[in-house]
N, C-alpha and C. Protein backbone atom coordinates (compact mmCIF):
# COMPACT_ATOMS: atom_id res chain seq x y z
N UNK A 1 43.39 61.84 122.90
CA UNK A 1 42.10 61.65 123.53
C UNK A 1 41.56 63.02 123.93
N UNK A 2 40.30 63.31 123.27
CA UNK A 2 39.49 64.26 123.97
C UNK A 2 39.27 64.37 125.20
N UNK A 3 38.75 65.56 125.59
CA UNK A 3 38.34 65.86 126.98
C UNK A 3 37.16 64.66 127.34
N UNK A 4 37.06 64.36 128.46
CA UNK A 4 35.50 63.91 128.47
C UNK A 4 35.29 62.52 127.30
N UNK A 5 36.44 61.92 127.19
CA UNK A 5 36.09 60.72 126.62
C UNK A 5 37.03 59.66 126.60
N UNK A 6 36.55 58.48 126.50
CA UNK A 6 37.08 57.22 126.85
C UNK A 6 38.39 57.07 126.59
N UNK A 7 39.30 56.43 126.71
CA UNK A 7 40.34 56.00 125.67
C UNK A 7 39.90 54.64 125.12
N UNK A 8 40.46 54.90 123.59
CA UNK A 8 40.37 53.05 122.81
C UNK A 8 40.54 51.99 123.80
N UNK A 9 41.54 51.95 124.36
CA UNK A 9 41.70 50.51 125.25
C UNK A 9 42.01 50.99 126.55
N UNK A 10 41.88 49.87 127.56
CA UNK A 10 42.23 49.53 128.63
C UNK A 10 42.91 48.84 129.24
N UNK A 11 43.90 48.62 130.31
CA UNK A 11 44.06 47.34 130.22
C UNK A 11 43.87 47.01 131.76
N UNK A 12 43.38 45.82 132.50
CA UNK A 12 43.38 45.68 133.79
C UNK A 12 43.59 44.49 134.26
N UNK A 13 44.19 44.36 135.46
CA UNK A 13 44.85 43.32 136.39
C UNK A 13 43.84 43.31 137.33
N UNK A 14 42.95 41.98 137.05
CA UNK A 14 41.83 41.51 137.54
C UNK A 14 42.43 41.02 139.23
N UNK A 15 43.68 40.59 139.18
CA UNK A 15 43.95 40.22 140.81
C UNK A 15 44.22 41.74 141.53
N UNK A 16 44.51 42.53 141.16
CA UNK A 16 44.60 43.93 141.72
C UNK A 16 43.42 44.54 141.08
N UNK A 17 43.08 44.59 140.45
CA UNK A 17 41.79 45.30 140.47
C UNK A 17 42.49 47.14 139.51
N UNK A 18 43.51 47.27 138.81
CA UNK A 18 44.12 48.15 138.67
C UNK A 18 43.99 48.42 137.62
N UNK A 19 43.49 49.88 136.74
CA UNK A 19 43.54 50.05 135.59
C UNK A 19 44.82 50.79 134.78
N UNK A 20 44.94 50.72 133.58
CA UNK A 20 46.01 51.13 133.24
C UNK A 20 45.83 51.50 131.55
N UNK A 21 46.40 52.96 131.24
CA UNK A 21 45.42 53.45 129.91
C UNK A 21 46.26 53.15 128.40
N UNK A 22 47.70 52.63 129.15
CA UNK A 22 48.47 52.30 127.82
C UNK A 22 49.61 51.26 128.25
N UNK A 23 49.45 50.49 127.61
CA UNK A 23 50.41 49.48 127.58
C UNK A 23 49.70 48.10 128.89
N UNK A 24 50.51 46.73 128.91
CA UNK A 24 49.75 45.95 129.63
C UNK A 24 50.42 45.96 131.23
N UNK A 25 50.13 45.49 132.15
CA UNK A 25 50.72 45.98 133.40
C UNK A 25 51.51 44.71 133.39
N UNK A 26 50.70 43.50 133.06
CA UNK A 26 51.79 42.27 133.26
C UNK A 26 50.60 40.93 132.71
N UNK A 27 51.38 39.73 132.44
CA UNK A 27 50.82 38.58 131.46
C UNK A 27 49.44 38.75 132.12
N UNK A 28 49.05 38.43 133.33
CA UNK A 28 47.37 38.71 133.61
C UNK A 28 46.66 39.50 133.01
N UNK A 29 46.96 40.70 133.06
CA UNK A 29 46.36 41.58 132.91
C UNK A 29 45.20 41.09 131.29
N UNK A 30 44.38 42.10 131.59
CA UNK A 30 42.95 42.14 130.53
C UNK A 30 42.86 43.77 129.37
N UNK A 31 43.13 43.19 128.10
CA UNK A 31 42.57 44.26 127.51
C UNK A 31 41.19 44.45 127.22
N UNK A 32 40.92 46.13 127.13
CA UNK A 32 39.61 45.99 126.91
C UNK A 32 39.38 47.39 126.04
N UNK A 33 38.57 46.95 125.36
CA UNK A 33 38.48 47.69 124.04
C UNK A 33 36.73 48.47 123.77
N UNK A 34 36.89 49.93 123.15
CA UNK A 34 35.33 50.32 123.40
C UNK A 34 35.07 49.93 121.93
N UNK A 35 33.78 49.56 122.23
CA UNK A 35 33.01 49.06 120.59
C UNK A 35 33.53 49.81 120.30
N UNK A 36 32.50 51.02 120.18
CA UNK A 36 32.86 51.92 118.67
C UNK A 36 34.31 52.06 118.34
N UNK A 37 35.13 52.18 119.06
CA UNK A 37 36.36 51.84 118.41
C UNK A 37 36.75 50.90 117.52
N UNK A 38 36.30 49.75 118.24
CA UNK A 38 36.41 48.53 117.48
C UNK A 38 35.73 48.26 116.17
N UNK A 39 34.39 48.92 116.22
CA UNK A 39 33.73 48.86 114.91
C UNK A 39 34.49 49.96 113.90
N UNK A 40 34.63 51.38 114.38
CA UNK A 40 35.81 51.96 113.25
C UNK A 40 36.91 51.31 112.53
N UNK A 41 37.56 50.80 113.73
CA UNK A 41 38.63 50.24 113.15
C UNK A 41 38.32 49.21 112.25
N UNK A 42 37.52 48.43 112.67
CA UNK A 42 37.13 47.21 111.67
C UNK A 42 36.45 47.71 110.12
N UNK A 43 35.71 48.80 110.13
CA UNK A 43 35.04 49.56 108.53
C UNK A 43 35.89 50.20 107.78
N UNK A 44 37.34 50.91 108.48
CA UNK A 44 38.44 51.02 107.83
C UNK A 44 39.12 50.23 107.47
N UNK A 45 39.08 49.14 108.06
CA UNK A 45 39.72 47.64 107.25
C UNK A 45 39.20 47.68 106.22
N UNK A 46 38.44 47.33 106.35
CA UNK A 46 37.64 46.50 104.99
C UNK A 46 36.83 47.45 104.01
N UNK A 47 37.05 49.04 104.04
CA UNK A 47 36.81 49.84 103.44
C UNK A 47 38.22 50.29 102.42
N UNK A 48 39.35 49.99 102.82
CA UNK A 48 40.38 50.42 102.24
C UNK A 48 40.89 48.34 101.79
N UNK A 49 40.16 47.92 102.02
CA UNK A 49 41.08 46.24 101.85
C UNK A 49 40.25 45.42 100.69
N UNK A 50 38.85 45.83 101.02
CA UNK A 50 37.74 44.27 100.64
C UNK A 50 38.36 44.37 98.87
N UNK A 51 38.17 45.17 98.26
CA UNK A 51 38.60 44.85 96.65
C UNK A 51 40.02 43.91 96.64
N UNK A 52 40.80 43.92 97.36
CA UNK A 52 42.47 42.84 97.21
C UNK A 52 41.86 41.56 97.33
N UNK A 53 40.09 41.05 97.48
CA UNK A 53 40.37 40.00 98.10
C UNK A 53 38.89 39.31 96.72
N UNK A 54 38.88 40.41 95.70
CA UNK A 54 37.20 40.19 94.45
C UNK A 54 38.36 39.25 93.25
N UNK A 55 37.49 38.14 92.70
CA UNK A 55 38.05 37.72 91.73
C UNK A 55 36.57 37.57 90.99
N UNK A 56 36.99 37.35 89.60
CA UNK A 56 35.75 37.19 88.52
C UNK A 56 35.44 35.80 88.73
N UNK A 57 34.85 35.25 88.81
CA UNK A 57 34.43 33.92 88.75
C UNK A 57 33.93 33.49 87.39
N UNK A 58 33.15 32.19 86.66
CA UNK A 58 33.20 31.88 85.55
C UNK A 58 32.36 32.77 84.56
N UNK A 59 31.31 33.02 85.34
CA UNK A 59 30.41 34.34 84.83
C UNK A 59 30.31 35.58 84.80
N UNK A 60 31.94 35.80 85.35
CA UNK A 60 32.28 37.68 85.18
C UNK A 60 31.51 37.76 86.76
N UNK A 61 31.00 37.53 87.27
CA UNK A 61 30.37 37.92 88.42
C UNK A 61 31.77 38.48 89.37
N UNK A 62 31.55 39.24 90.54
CA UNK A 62 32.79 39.65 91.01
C UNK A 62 32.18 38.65 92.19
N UNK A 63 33.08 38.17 92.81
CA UNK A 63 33.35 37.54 93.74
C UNK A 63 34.08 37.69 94.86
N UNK A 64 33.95 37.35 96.52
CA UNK A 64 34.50 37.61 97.53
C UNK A 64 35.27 36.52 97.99
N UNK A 65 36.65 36.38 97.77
CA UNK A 65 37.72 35.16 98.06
C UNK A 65 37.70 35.94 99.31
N UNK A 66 37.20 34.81 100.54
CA UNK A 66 37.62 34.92 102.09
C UNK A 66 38.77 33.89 102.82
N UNK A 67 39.27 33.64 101.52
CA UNK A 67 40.66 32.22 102.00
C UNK A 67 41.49 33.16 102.99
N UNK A 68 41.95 34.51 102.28
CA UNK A 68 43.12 35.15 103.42
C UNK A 68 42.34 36.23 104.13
N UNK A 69 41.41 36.89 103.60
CA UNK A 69 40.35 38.04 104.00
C UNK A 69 40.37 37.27 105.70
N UNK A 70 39.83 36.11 106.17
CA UNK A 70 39.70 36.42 107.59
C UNK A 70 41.35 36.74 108.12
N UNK A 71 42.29 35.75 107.86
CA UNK A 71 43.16 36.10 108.80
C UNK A 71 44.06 37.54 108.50
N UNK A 72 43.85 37.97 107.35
CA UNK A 72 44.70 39.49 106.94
C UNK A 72 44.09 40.52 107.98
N UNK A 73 42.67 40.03 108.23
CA UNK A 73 42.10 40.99 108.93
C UNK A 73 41.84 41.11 110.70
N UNK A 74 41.88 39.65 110.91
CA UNK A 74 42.66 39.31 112.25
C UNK A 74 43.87 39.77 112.76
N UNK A 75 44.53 39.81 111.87
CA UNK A 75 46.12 40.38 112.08
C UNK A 75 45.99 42.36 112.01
N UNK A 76 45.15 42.42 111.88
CA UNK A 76 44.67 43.93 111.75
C UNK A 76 44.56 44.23 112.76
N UNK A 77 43.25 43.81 112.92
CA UNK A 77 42.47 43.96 114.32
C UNK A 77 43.65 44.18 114.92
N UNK A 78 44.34 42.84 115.48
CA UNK A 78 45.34 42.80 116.77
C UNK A 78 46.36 43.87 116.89
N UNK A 79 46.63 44.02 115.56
CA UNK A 79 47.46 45.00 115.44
C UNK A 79 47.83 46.32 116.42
């Protein structure tokens, strides 16, 4: 982390009121995540992934199979 800037996540214990910059403090606790992070991470998904998921369909057309595309990429995210 740079000077002067956020970290990716957060995590906080809404009954204490306590923040914490890595790891979770305990089952309550809340992660919290900055967009733009979240949007990077998500355009590197699917910038290095979306072709594993094109099939030709009957007319050669390329096509977007989203049968595993959502959850491959759910499991990303969380990651």
């Amino acid at each position: 982390m740079k000077a002067n800037e956020a970290p990716e996540k957060i995590w906080i214990n809404p009954s204490m009121d306590l923040p914490k910059l890595n790891g979770v403090l305990d089952k309550d606790s809340v992660e919290y995540t900055r967009t733009d992070a979240f949007i990077e991470k998500a355009v590197e998904w699917l910038k290095n992934n979306v072709e594993n998921y094109y099939y030709l369909d009957e007319a050669y057309d390329k096509v977007i199979s989203i049968k595993n595309l959502n959850s491959d990429f759910k499991k990303y995210m969380e990651g």
